[in-house]
PDB file of N, CA and C in Angstrom:
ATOM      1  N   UNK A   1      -7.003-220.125 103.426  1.00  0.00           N
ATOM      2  CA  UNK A   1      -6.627-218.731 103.385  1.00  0.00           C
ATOM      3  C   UNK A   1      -5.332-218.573 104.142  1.00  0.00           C
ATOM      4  N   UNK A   2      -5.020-217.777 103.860  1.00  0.00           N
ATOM      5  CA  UNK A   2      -3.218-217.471 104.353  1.00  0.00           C
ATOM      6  C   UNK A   2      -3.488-215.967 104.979  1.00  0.00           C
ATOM      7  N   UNK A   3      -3.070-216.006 106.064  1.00  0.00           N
ATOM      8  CA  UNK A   3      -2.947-214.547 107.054  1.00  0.00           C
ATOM      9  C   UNK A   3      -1.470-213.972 107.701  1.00  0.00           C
ATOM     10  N   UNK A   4      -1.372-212.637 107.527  1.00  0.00           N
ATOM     11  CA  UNK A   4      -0.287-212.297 107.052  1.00  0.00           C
ATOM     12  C   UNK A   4       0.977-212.837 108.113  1.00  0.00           C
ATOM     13  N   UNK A   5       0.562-213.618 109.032  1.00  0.00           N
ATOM     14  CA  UNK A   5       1.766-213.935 110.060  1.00  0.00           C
ATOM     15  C   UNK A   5       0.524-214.769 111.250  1.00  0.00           C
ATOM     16  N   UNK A   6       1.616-215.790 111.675  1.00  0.00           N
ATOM     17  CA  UNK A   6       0.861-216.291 113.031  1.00  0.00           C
ATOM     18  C   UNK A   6       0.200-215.614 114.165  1.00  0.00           C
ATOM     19  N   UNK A   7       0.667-214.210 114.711  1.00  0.00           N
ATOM     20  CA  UNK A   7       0.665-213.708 115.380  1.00  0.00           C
ATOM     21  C   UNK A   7      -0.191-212.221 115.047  1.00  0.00           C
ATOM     22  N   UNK A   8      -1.218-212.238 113.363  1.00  0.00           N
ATOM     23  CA  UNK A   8      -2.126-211.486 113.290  1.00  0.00           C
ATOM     24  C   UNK A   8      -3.347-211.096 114.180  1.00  0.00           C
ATOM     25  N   UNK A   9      -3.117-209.874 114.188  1.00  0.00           N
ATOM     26  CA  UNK A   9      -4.101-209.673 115.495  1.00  0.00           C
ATOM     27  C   UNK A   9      -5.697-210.129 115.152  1.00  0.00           C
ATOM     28  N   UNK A  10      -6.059-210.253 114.106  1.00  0.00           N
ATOM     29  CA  UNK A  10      -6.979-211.042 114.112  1.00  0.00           C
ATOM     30  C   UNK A  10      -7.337-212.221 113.447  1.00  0.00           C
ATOM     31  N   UNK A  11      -5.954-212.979 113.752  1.00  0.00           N
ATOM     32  CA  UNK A  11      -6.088-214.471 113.246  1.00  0.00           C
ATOM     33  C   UNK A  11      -7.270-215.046 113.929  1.00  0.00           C
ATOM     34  N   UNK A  12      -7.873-215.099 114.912  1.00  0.00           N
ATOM     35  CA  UNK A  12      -9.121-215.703 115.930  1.00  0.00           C
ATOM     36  C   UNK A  12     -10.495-215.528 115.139  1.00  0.00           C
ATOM     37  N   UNK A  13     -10.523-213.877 115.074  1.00  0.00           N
ATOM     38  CA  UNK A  13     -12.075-213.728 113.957  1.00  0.00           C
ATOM     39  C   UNK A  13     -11.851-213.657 113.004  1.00  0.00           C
ATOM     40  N   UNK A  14     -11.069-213.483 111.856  1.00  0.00           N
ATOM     41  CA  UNK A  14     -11.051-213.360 110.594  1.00  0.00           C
ATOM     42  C   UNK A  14     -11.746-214.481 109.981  1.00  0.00           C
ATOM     43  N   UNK A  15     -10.715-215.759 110.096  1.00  0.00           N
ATOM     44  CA  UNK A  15     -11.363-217.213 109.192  1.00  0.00           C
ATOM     45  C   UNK A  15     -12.921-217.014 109.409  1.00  0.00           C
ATOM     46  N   UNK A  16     -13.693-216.803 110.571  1.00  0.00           N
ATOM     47  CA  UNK A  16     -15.347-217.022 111.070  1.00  0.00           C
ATOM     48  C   UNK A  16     -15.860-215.737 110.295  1.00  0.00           C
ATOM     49  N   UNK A  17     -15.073-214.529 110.444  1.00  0.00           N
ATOM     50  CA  UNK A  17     -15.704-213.353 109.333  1.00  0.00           C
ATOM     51  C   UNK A  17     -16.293-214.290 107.677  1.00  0.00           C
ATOM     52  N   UNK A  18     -14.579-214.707 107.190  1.00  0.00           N
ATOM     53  CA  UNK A  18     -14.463-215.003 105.670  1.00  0.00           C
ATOM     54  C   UNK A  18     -15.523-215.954 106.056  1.00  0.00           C
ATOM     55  N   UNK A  19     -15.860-217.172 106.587  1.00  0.00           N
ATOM     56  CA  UNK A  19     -16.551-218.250 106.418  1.00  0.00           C
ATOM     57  C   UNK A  19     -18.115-217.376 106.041  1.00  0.00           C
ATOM     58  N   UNK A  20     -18.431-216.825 107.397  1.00  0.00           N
ATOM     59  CA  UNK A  20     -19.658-216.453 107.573  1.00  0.00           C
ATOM     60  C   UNK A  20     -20.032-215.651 106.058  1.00  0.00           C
ATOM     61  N   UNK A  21     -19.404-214.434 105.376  1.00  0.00           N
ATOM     62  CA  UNK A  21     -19.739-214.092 104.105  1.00  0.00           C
ATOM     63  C   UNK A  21     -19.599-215.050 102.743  1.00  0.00           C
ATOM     64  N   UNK A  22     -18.848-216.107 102.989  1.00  0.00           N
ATOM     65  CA  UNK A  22     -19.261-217.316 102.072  1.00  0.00           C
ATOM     66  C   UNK A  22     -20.179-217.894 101.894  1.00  0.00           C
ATOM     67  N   UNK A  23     -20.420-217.917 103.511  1.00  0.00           N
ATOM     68  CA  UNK A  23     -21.991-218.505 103.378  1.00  0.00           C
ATOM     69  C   UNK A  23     -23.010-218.252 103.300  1.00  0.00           C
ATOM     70  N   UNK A  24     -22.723-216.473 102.694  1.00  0.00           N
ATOM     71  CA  UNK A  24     -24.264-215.519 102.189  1.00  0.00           C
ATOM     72  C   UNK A  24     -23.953-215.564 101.001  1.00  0.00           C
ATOM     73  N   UNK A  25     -23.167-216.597 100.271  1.00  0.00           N
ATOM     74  CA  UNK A  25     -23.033-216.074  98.575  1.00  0.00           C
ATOM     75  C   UNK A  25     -24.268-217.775  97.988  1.00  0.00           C
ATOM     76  N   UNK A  26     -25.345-216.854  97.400  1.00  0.00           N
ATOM     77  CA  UNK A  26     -26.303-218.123  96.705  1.00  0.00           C
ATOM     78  C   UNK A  26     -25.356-219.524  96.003  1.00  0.00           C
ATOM     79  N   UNK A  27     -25.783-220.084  96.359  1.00  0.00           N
ATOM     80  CA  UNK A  27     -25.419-221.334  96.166  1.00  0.00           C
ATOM     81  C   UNK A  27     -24.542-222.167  96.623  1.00  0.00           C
ATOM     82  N   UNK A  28     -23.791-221.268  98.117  1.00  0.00           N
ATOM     83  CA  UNK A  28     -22.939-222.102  98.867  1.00  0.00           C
ATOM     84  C   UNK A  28     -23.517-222.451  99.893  1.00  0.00           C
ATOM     85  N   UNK A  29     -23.261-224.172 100.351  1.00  0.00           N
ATOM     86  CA  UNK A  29     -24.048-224.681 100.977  1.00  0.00           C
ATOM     87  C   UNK A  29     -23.267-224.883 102.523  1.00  0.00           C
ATOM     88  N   UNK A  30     -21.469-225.493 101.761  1.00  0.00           N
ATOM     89  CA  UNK A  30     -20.240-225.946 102.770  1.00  0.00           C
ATOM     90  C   UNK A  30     -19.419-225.227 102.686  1.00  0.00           C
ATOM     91  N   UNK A  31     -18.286-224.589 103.574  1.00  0.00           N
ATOM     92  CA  UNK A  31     -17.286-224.049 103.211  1.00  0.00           C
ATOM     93  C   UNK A  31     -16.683-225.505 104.393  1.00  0.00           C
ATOM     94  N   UNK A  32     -15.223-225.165 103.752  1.00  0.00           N
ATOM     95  CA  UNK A  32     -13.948-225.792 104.500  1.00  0.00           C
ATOM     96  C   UNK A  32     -13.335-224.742 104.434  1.00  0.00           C
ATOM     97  N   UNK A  33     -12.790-224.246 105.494  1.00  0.00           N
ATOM     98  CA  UNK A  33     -12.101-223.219 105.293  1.00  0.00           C
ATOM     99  C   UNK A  33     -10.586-223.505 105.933  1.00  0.00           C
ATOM    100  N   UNK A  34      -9.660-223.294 105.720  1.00  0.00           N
ATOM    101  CA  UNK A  34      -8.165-223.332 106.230  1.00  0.00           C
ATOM    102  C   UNK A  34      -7.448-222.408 106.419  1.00  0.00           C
ATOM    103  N   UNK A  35      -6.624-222.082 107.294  1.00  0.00           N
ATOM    104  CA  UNK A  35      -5.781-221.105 107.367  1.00  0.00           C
ATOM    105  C   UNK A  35      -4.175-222.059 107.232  1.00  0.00           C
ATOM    106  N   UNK A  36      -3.800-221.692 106.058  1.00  0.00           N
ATOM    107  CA  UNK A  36      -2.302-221.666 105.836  1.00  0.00           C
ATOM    108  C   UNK A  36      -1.400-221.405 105.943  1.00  0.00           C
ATOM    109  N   UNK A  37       0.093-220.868 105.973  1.00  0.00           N
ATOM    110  CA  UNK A  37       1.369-220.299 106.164  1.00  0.00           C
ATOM    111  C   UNK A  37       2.180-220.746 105.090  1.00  0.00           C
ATOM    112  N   UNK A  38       1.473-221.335 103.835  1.00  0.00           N
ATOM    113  CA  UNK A  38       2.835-221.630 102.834  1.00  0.00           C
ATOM    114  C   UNK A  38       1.562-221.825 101.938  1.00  0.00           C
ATOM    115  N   UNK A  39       2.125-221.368 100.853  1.00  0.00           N
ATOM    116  CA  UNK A  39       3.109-220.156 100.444  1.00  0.00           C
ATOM    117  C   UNK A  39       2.661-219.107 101.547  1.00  0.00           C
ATOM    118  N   UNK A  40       4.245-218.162 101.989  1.00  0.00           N
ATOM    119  CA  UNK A  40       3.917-217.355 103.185  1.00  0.00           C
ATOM    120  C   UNK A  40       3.155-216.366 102.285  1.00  0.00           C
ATOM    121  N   UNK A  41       2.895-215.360 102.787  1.00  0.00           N
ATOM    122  CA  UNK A  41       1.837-214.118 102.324  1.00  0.00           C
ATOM    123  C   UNK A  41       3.088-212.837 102.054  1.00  0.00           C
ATOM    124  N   UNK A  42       2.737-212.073 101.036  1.00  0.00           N
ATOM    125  CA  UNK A  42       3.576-211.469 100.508  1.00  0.00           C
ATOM    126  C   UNK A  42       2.484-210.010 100.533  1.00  0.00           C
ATOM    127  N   UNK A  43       3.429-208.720 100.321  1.00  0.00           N
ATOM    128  CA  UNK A  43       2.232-207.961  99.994  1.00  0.00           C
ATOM    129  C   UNK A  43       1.906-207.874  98.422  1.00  0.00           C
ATOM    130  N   UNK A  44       2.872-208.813  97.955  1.00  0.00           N
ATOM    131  CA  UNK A  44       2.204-208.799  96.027  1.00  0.00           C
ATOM    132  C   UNK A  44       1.324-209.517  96.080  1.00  0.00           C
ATOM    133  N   UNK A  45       0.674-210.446  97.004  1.00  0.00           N
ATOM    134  CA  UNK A  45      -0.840-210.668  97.256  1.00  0.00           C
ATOM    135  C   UNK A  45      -1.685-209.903  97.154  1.00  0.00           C
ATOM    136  N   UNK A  46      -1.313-208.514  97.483  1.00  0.00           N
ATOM    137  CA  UNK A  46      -2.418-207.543  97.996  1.00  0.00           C
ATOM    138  C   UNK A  46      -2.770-207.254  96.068  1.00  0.00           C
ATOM    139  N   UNK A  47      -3.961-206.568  95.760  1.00  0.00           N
ATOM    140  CA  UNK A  47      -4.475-205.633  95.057  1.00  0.00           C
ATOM    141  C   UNK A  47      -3.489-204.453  95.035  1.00  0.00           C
ATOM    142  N   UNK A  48      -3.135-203.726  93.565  1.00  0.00           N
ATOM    143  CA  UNK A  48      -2.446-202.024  93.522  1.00  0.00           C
ATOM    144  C   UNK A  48      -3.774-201.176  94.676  1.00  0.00           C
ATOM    145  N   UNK A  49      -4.550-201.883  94.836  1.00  0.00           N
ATOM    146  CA  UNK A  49      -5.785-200.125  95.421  1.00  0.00           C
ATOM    147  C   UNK A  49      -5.289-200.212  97.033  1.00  0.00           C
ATOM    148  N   UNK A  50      -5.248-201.819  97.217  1.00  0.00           N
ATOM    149  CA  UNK A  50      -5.174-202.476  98.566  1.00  0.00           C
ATOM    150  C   UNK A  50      -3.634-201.654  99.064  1.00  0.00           C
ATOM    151  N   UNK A  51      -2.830-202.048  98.783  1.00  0.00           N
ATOM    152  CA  UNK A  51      -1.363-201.511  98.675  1.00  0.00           C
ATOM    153  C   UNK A  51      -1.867-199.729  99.253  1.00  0.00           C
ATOM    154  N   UNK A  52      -2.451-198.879  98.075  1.00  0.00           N
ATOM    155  CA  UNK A  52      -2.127-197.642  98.119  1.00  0.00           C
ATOM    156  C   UNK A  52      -3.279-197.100  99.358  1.00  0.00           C
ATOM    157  N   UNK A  53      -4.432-197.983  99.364  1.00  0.00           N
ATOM    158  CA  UNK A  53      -4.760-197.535 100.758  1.00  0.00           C
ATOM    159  C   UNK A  53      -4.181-197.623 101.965  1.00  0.00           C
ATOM    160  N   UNK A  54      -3.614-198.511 102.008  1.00  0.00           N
ATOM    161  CA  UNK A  54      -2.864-199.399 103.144  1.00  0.00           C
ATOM    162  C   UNK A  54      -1.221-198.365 103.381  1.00  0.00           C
ATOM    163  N   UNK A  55      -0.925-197.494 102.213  1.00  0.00           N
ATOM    164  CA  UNK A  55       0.358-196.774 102.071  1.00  0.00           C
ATOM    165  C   UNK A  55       1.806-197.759 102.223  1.00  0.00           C
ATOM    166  N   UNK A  56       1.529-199.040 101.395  1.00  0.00           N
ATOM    167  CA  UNK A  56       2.220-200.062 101.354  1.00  0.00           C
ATOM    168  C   UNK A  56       2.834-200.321 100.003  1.00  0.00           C
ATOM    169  N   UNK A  57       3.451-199.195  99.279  1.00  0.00           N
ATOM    170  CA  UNK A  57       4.345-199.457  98.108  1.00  0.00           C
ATOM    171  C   UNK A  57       5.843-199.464  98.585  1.00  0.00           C
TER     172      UNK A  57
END
């Protein structure tokens, strides 16, 4: 997973959030999870809903 900058305020819990709801989806047993920086994170990552909640057009 890629987070929007090194210095996200919740780079620490996020990855353990995402892991932990992976590992309530039936039939996942392992996650590996990674945090990346390339490709950097863009907000054309985001969802149009994500964007307009966020007031990020």
């Amino acid at each position: 997973m890629t987070l929007t900058s090194p210095a996200c305020p919740v780079a620490e819990s996020l990855p353990m959030e995402v892991q932990e709801k992976i590992m309530q989806v039936e039939g996942i047993s392992d996650v590996d999870l990674r945090v990346v920086f390339s490709p950097p994170w863009t907000k054309d990552k985001m969802s149009e809903e994500a964007r307009f909640a966020l007031d990020m057009f």
